[in-house]
PDB file of N, CA and C in Angstrom:
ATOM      1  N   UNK A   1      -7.250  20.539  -2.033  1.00  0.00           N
ATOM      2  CA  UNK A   1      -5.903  20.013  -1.931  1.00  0.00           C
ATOM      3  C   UNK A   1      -5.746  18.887  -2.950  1.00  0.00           C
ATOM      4  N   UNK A   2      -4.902  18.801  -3.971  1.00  0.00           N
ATOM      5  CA  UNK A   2      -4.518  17.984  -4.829  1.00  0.00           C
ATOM      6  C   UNK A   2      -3.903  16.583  -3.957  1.00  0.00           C
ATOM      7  N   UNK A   3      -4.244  15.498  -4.956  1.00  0.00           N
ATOM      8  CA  UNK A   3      -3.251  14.091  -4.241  1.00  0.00           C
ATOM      9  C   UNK A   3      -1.641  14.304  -4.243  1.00  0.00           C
ATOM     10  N   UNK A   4      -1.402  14.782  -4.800  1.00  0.00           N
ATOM     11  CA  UNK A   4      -0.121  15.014  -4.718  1.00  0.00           C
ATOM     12  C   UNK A   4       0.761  15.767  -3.419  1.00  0.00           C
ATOM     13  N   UNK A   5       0.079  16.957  -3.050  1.00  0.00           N
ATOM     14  CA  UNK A   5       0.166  17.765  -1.814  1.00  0.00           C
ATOM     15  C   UNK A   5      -0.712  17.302  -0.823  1.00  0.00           C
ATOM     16  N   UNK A   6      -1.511  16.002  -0.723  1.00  0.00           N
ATOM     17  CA  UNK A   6      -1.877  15.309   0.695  1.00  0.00           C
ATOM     18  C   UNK A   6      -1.426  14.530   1.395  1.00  0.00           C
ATOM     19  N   UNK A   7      -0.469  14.163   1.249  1.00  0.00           N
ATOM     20  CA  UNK A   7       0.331  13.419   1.870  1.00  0.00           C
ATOM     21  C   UNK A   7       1.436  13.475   1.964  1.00  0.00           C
ATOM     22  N   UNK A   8       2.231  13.608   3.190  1.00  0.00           N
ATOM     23  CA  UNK A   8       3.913  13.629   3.282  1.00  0.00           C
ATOM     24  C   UNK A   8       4.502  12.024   3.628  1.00  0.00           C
ATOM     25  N   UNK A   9       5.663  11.669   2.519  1.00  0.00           N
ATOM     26  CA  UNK A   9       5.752  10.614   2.554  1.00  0.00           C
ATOM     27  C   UNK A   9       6.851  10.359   3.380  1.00  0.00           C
ATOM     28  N   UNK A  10       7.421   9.546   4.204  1.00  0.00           N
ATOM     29  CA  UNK A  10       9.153   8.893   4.739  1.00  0.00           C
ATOM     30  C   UNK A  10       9.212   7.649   4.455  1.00  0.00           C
ATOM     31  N   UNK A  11      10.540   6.996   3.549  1.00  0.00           N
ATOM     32  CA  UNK A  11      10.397   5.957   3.415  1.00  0.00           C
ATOM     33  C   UNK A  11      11.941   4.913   3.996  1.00  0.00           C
ATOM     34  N   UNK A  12      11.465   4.368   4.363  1.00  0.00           N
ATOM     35  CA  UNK A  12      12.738   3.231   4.786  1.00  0.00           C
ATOM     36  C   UNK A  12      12.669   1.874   4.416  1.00  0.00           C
ATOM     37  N   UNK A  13      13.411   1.543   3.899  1.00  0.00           N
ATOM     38  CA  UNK A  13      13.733   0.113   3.951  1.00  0.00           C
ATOM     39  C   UNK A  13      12.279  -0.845   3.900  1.00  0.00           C
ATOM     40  N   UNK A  14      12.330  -0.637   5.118  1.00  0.00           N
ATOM     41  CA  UNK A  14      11.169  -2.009   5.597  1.00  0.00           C
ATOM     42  C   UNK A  14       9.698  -1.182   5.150  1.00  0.00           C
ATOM     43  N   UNK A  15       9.233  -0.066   4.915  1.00  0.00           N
ATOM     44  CA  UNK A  15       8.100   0.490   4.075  1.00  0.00           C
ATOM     45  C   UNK A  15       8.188   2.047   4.389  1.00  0.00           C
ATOM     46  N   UNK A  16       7.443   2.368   4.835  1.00  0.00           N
ATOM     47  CA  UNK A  16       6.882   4.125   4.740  1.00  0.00           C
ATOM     48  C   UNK A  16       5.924   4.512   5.644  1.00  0.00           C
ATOM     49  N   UNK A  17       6.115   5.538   5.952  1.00  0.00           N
ATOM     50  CA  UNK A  17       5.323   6.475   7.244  1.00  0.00           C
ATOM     51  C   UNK A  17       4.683   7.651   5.914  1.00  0.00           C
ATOM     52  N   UNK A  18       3.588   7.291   5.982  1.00  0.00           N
ATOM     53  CA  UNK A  18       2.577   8.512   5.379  1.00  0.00           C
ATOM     54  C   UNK A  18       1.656   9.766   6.262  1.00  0.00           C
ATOM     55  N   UNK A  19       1.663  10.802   6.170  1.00  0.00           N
ATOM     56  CA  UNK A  19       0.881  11.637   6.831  1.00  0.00           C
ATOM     57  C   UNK A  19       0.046  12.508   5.979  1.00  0.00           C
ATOM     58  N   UNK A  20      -1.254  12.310   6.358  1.00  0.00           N
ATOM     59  CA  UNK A  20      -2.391  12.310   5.704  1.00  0.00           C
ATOM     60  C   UNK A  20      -2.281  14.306   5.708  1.00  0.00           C
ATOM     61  N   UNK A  21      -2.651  14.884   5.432  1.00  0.00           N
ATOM     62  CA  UNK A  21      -2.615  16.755   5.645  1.00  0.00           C
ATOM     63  C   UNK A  21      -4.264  16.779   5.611  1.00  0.00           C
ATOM     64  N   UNK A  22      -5.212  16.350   5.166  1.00  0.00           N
ATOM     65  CA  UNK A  22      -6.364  16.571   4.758  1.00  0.00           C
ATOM     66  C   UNK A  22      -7.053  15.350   6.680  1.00  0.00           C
ATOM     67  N   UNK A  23      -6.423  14.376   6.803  1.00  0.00           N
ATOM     68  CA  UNK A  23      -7.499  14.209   8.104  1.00  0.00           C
ATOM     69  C   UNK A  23      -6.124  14.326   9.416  1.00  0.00           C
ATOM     70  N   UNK A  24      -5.294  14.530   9.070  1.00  0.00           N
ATOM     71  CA  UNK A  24      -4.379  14.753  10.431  1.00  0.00           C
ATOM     72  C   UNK A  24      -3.533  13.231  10.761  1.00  0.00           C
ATOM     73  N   UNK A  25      -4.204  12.160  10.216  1.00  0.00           N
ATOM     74  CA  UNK A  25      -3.652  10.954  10.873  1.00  0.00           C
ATOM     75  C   UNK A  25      -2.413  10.580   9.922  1.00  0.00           C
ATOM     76  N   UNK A  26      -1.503   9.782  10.684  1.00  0.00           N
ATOM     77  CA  UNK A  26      -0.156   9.204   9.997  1.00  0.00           C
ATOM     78  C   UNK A  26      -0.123   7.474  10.427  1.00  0.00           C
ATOM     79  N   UNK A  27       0.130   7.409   9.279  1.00  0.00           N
ATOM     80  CA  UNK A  27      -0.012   5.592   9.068  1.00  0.00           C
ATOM     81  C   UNK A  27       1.392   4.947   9.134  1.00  0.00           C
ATOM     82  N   UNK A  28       1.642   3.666   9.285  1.00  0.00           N
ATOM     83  CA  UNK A  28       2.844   3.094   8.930  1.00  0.00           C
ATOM     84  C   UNK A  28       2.451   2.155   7.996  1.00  0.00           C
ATOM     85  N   UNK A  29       3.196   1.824   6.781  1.00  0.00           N
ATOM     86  CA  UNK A  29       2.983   0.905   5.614  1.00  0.00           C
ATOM     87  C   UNK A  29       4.094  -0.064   5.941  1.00  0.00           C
ATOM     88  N   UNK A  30       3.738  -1.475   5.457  1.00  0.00           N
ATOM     89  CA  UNK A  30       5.047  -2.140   5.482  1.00  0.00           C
ATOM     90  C   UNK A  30       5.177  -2.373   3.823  1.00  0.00           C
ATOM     91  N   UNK A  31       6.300  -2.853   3.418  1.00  0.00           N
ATOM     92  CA  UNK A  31       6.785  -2.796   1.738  1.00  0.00           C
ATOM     93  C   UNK A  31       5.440  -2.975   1.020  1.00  0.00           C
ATOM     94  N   UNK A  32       4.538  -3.978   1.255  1.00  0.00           N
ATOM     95  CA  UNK A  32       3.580  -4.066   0.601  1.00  0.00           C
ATOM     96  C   UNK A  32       2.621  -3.373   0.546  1.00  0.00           C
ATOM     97  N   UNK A  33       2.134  -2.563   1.220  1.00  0.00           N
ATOM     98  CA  UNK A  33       1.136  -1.693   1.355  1.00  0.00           C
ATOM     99  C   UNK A  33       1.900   0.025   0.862  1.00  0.00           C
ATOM    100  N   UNK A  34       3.375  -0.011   1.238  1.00  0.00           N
ATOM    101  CA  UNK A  34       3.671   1.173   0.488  1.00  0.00           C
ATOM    102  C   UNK A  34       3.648   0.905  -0.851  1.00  0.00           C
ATOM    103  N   UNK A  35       4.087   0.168  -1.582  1.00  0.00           N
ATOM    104  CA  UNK A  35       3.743  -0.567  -2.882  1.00  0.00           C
ATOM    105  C   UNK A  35       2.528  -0.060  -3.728  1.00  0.00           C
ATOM    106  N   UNK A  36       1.897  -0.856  -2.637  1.00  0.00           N
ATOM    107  CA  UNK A  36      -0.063  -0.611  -3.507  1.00  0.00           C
ATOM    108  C   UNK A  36       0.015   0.821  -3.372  1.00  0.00           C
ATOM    109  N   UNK A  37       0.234   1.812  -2.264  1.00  0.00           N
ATOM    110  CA  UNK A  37      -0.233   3.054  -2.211  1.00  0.00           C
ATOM    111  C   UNK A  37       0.816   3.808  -3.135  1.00  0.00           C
ATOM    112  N   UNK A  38       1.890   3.733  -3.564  1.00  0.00           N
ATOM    113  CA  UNK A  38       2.368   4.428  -4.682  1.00  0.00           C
ATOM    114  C   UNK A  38       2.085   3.894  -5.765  1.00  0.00           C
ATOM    115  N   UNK A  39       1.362   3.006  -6.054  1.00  0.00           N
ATOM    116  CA  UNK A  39       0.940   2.176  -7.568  1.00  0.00           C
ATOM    117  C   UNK A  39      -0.213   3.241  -7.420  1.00  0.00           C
ATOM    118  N   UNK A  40      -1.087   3.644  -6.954  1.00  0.00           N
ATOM    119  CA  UNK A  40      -2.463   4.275  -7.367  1.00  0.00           C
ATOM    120  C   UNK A  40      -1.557   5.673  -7.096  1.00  0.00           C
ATOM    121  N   UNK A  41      -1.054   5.975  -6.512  1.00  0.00           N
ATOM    122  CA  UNK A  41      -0.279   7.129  -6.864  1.00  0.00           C
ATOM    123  C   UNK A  41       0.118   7.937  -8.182  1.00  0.00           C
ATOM    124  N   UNK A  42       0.472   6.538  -8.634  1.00  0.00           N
ATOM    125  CA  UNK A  42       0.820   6.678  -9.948  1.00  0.00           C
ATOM    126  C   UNK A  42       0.120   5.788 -10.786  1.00  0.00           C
ATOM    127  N   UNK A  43      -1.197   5.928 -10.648  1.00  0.00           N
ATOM    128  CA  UNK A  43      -2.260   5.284 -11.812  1.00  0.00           C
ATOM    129  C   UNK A  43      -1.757   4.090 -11.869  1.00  0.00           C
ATOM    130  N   UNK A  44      -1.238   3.350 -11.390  1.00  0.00           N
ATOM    131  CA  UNK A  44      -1.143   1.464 -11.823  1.00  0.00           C
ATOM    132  C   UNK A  44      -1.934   0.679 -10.591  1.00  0.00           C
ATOM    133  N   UNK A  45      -2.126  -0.560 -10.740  1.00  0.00           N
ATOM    134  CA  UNK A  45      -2.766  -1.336 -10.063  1.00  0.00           C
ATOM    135  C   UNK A  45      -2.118  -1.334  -9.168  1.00  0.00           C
ATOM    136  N   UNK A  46      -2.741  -1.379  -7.776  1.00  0.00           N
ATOM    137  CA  UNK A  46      -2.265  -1.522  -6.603  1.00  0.00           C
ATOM    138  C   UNK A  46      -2.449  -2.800  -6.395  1.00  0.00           C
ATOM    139  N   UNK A  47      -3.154  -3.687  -6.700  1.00  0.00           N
ATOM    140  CA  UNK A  47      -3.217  -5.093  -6.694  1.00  0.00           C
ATOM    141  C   UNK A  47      -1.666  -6.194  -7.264  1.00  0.00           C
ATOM    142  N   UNK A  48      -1.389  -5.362  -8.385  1.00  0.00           N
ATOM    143  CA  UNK A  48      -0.197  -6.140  -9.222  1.00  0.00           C
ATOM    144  C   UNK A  48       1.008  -5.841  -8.116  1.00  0.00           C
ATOM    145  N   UNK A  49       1.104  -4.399  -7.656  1.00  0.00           N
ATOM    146  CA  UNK A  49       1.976  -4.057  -6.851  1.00  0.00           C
ATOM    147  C   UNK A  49       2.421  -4.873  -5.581  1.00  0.00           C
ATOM    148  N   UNK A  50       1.178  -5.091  -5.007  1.00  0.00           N
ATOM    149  CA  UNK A  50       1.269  -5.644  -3.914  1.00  0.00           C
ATOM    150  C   UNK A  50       1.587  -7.171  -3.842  1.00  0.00           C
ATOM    151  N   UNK A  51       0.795  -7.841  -5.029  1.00  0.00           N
ATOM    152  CA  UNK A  51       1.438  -9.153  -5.593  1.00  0.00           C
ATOM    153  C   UNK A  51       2.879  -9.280  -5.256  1.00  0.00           C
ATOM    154  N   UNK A  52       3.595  -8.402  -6.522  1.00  0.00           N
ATOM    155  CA  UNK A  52       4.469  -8.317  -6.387  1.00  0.00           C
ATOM    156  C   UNK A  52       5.703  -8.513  -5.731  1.00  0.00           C
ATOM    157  N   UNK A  53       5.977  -7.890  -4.497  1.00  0.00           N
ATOM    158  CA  UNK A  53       5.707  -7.775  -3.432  1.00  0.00           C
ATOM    159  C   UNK A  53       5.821  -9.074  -2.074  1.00  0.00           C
ATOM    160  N   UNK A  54       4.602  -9.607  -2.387  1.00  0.00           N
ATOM    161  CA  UNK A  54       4.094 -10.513  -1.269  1.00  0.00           C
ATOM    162  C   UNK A  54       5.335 -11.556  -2.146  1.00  0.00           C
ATOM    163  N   UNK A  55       5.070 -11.874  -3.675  1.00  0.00           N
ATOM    164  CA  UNK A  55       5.377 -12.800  -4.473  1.00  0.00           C
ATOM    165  C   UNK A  55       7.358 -13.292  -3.597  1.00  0.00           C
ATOM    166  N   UNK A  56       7.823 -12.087  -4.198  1.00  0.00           N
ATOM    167  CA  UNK A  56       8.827 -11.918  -3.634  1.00  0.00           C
ATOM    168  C   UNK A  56       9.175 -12.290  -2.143  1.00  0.00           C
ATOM    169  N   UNK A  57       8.761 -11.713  -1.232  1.00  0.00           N
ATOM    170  CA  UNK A  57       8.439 -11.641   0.415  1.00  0.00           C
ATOM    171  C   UNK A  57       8.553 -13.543   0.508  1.00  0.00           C
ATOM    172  N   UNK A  58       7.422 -13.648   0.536  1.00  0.00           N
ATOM    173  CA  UNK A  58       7.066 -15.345   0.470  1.00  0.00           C
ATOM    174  C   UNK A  58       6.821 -16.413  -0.954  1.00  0.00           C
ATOM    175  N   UNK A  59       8.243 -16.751  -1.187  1.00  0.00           N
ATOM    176  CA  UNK A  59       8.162 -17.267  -2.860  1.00  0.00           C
ATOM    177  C   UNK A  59       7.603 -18.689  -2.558  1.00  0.00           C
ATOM    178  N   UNK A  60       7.710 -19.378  -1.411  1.00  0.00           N
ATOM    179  CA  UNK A  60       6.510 -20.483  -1.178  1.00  0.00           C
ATOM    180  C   UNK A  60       5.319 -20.512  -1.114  1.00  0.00           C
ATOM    181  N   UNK A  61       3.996 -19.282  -0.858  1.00  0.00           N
ATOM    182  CA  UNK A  61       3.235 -19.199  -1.099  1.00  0.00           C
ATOM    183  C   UNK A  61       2.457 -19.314  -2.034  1.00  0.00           C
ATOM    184  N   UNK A  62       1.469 -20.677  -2.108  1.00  0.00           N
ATOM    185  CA  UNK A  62       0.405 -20.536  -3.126  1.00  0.00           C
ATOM    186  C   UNK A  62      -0.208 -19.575  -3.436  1.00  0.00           C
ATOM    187  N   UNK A  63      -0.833 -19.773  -4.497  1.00  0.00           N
ATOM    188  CA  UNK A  63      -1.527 -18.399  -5.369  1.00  0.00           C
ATOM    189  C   UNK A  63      -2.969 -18.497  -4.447  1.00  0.00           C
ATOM    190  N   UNK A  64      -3.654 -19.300  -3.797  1.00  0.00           N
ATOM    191  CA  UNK A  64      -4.502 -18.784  -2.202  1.00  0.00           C
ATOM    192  C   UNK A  64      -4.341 -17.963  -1.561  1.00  0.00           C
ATOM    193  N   UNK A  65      -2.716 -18.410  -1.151  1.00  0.00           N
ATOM    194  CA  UNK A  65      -2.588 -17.754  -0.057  1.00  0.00           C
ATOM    195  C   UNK A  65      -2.139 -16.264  -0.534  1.00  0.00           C
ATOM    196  N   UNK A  66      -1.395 -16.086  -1.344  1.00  0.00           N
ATOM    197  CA  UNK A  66      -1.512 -14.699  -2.220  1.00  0.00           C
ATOM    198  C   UNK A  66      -2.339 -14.003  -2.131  1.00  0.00           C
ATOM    199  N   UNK A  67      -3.277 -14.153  -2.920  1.00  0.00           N
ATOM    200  CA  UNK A  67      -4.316 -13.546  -3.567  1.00  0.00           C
ATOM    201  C   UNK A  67      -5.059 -13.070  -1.998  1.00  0.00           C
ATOM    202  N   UNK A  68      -4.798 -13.747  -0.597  1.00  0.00           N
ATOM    203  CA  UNK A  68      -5.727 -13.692   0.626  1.00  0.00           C
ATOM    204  C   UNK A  68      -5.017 -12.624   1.751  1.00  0.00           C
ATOM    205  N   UNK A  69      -3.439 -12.112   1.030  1.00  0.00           N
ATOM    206  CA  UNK A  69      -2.631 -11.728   1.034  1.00  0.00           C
ATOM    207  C   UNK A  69      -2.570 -10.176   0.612  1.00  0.00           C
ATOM    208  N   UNK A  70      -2.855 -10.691  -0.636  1.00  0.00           N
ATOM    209  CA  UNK A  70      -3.092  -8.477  -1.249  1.00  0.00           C
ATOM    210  C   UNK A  70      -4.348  -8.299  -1.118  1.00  0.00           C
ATOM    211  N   UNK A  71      -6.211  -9.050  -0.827  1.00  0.00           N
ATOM    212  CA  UNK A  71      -6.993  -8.645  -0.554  1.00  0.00           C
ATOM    213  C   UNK A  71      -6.711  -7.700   0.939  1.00  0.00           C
ATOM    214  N   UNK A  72      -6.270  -8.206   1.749  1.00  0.00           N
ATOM    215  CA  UNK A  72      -6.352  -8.651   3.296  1.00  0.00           C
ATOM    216  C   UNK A  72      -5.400  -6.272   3.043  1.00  0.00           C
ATOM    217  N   UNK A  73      -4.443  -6.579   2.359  1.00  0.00           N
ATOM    218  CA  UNK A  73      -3.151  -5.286   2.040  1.00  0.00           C
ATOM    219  C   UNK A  73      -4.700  -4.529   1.524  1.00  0.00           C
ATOM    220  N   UNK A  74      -5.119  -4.575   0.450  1.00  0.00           N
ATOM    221  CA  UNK A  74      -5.783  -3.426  -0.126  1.00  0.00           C
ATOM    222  C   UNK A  74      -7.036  -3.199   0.829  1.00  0.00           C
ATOM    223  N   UNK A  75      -7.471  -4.296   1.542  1.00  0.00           N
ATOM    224  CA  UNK A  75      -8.720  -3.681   2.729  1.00  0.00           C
ATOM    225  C   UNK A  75      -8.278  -2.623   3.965  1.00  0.00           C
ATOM    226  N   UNK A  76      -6.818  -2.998   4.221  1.00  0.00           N
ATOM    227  CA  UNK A  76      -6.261  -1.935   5.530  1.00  0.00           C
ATOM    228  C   UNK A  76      -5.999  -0.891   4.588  1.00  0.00           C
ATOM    229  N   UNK A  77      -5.488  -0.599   3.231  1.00  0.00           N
ATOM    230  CA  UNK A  77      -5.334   0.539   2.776  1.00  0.00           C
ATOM    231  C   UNK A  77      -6.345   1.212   2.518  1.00  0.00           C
ATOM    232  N   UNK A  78      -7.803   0.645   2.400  1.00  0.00           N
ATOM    233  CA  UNK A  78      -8.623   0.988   1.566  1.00  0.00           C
ATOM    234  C   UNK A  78      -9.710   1.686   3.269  1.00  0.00           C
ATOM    235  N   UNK A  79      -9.339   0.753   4.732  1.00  0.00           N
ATOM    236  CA  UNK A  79     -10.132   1.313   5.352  1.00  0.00           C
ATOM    237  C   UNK A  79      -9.570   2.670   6.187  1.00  0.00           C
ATOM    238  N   UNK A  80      -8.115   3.038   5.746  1.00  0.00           N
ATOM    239  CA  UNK A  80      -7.164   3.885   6.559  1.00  0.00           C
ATOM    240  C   UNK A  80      -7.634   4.734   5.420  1.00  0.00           C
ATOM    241  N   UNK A  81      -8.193   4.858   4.549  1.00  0.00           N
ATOM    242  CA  UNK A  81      -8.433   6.139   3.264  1.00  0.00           C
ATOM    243  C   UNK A  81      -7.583   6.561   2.865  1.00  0.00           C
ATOM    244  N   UNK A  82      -6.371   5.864   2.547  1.00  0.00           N
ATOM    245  CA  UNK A  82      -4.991   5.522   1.505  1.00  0.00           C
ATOM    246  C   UNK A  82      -5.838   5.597   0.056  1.00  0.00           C
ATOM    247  N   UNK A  83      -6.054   4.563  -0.493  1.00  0.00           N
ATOM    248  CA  UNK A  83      -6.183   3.852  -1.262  1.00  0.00           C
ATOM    249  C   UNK A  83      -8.269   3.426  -1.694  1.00  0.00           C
ATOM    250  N   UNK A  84      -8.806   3.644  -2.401  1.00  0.00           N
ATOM    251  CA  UNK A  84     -10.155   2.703  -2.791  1.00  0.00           C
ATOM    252  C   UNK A  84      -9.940   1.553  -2.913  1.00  0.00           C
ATOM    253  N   UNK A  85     -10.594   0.700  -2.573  1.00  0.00           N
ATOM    254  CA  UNK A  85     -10.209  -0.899  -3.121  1.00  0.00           C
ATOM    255  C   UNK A  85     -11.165  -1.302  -3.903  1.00  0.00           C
TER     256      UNK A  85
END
């Protein structure tokens, strides 16, 4: 099964409902984590994505708390088997 045909995507507003075809399970993403998972989708950093993102979301946040921010996003994507981190 190609990446392309493993996953059925729904997206709304506030993020995306993914369903995996290859292990059966369906996830909920919120903006940031749908983000990262269509950035590796499409070959770009899922890290910048999710920045992105958070940057926007919380424009008071230090670059700490950021950075503790898209680790924290790419470890739930990376342990739901979305995403490698």
């Amino acid at each position: 099964m190609r990446l392309g045909e493993r996953f059925l995507i729904r997206r709304w507003a506030d993020g995306c409902a993914v369903f995996d075809q290859a292990s059966g399970n369906t996830y909920s993403l919120d903006v940031a984590a749908c983000a990262g998972f269509d950035a590796v989708r499409n070959n770009e950093s899922a890290s910048a994505a999710i920045e992105g993102v958070v940057r926007r979301q919380w424009p008071d946040k230090d670059s700490q708390e950021i950075a503790a921010l898209v680790r924290d996003c790419l470890e739930r994507l990376d342990a739901c088997g979305l995403i490698q981190a």
